[in-house]
Protein backbone atom coordinates (compact mmCIF):
# COMPACT_ATOMS: atom_id res chain seq x y z
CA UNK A 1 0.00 0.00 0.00
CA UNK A 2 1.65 3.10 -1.32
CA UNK A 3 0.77 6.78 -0.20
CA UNK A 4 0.88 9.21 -2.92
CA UNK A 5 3.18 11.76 -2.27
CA UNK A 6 0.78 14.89 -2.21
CA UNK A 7 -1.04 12.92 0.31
CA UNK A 8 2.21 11.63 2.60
CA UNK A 9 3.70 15.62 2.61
CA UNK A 10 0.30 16.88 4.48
CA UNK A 11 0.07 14.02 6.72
CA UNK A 12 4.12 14.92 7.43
CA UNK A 13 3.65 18.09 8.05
CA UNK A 14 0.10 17.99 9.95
CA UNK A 15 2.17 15.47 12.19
CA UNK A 16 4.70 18.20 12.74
CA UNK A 17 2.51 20.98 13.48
CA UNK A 18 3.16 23.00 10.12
CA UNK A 19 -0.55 23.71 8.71
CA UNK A 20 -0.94 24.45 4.78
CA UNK A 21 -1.63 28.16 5.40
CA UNK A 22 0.75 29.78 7.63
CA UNK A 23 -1.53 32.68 7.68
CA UNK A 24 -4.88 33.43 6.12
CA UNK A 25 -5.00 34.40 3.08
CA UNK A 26 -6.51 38.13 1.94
CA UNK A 27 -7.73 39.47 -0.88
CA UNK A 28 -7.32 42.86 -1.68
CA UNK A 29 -7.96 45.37 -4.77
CA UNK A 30 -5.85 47.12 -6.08
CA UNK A 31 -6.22 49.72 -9.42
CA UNK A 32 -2.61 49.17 -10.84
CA UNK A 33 -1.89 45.53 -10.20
CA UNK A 34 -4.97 43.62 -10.30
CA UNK A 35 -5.76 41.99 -7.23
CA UNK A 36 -3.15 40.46 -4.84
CA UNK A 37 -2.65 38.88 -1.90
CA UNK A 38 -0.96 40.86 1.28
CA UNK A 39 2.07 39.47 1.11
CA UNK A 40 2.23 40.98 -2.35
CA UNK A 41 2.12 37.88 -4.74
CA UNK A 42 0.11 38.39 -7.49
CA UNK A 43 -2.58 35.41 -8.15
CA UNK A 44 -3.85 36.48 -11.55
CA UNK A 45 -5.30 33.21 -12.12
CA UNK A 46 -7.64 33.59 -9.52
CA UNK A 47 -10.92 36.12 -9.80
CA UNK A 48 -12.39 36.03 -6.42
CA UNK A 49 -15.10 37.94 -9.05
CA UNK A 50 -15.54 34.58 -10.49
CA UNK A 51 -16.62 31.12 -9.31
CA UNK A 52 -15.95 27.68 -11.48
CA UNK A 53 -17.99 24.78 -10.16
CA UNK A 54 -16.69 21.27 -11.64
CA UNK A 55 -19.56 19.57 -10.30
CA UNK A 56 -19.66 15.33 -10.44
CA UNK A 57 -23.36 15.22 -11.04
CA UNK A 58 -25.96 15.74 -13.30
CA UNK A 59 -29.13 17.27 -12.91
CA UNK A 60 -32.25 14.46 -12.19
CA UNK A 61 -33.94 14.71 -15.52
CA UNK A 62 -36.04 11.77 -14.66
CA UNK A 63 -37.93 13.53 -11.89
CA UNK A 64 -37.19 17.69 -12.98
CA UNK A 65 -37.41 18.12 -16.13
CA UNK A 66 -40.27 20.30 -17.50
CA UNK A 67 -42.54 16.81 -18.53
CA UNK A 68 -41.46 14.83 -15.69
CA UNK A 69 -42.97 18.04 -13.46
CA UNK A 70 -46.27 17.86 -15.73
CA UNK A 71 -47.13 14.39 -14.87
CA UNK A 72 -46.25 14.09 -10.93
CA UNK A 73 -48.10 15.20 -8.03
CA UNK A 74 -47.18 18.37 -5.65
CA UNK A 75 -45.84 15.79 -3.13
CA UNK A 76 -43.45 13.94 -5.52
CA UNK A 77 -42.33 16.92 -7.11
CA UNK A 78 -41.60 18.44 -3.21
CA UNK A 79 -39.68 15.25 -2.53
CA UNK A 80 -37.41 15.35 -5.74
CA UNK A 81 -36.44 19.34 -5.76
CA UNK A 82 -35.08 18.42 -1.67
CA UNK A 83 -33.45 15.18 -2.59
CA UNK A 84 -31.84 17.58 -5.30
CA UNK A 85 -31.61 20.62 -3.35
CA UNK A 86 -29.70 18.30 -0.98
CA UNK A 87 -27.46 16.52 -3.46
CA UNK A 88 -26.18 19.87 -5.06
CA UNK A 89 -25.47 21.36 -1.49
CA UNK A 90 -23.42 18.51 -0.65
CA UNK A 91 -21.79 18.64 -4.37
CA UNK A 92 -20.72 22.18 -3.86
CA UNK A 93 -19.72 22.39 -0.09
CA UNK A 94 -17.29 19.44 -1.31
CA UNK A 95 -15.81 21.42 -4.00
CA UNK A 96 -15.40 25.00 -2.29
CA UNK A 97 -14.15 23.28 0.76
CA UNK A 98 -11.42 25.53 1.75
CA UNK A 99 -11.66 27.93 -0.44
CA UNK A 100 -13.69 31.56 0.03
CA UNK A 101 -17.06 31.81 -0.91
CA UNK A 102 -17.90 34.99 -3.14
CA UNK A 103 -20.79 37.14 -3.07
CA UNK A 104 -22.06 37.90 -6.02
CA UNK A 105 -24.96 40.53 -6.24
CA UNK A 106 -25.74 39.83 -10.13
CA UNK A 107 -24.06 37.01 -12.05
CA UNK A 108 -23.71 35.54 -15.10
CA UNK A 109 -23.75 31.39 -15.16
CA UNK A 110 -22.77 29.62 -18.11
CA UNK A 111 -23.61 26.14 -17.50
CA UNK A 112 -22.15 23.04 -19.24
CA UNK A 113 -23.85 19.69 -19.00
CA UNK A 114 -21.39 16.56 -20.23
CA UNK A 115 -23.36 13.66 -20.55
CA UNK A 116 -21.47 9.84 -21.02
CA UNK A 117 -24.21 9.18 -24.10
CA UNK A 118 -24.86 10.56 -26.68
CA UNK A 119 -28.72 11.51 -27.81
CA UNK A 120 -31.10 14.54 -28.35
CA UNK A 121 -31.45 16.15 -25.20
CA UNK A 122 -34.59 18.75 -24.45
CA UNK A 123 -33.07 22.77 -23.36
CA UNK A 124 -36.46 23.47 -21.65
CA UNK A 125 -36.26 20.02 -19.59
CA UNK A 126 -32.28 20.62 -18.94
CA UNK A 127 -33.30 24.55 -17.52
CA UNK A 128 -35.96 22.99 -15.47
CA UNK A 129 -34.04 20.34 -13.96
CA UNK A 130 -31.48 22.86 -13.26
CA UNK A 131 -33.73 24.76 -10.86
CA UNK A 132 -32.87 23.38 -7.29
CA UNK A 133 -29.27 24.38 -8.15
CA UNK A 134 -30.03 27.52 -8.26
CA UNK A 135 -32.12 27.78 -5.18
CA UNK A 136 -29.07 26.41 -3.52
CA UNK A 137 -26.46 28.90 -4.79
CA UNK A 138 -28.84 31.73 -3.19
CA UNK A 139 -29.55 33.33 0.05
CA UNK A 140 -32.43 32.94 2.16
CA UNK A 141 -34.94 35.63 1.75
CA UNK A 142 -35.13 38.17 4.72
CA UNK A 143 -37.57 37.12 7.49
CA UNK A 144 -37.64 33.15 5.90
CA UNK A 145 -34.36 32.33 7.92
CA UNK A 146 -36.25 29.12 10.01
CA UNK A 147 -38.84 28.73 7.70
CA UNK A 148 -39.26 24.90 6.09
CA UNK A 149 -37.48 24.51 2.73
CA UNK A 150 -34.52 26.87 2.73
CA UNK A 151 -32.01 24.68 4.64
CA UNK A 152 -29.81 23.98 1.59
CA UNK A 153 -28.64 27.32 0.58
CA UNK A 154 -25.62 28.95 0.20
CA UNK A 155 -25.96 32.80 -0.26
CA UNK A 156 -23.59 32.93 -3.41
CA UNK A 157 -26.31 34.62 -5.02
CA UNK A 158 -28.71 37.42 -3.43
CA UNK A 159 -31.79 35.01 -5.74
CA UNK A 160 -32.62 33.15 -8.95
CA UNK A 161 -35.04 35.65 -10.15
CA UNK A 162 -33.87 37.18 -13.33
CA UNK A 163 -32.42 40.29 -11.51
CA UNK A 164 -29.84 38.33 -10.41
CA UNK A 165 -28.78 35.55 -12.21
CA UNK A 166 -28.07 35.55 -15.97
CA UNK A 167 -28.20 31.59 -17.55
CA UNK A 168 -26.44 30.92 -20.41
CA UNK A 169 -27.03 26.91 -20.87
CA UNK A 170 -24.66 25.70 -23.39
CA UNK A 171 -24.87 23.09 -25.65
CA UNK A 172 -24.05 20.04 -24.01
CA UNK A 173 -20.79 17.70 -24.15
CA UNK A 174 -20.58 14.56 -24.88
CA UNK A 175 -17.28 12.69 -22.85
CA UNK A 176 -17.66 8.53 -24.16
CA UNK A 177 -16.56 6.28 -21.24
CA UNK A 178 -16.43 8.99 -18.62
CA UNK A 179 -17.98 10.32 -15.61
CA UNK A 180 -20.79 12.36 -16.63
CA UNK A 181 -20.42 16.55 -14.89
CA UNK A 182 -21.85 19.41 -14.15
CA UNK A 183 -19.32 23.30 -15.10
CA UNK A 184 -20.93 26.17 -13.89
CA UNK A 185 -19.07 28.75 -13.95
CA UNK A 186 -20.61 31.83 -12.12
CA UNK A 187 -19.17 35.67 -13.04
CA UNK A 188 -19.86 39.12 -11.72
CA UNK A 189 -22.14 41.23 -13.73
């Protein structure tokens, strides 16, 4: 049984006391240099003014999409947006872990769906589906904070009203053999 080596460094060093951030890390503005960390490094490759979401998941079409929502009851419907609602909180909390979470108070989302088969696939149904990810990337409406259905959100978005959030669903990918995805990539409007 091997260890690979990214792995045996942090259990070294979390054995010797040395975390992975000596300090926290912030983010400032600035006009002339972009934005930098205090030390002074520049980090160009990272916008806190933009958030990419590799997401291992797809969207339940089955049970979301816009004829699937037609033909089942308020109850069913209730039970599929939570079990989704939960799923993408999970998703996302797995994949920011670490990392800040940014604000955003109006954003543009490009979404790309990569499916492991390839066949005609609806845009209404795939926007549909979509919705409990968006109720999970925004904020609880004031006065709603203990109110039934808004445990799963986030606040990366003030709402999913169109205000707010900008879709842009591309067309979707096609990866033969491999893990179908969900890239979202969120950006400041």
């Amino acid at each position: 049984f091997a260890i690979p080596a990214m792995l045996s460094r942090r259990l070294r060093n979390e054995r010797l006391g040395h975390s992975r951030r000596q300090k926290p890390a912030v983010w400032r503005k600035s006009s002339t240099t972009g934005t930098s960390w205090t030390d002074g490094h520049i980090k160009p490759d990272w916008n806190p003014m933009k958030l990419q979401l590799d997401l291992p998941a797809l969207p339940d079409l089955a049970a979301l999409g816009g004829n699937a929502r037609r033909r089942a009851s308020w109850r069913e419907q209730r039970e599929a947006t939570r079990r989704e609602q939960e799923k993408w909180w999970a998703l996302i909390l797995q994949v920011l872990e670490g990392q800040p979470r940014p604000k955003f108070q109006r954003a543009r989302a490009k979404v790309v769906l990569v499916f492991a088969q390839k066949r005609r696939r609806d845009r209404e149904n795939l926007l549909a589906a979509l919705k409990p990810l968006w109720d999970v990337l925004s904020s609880v409406p004031p006065g709603k904070e203990m109110a039934a259905g808004y445990e799963y959100r986030l606040g990366i978005i003030p709402d999913d009203d169109f205000d707010h959030l900008d879709v842009h669903l591309q067309p979707p990918l096609v990866e033969l053999g491999r893990a179908p995805r969900t890239v979202i990539v969120l950006e400041d409007v």
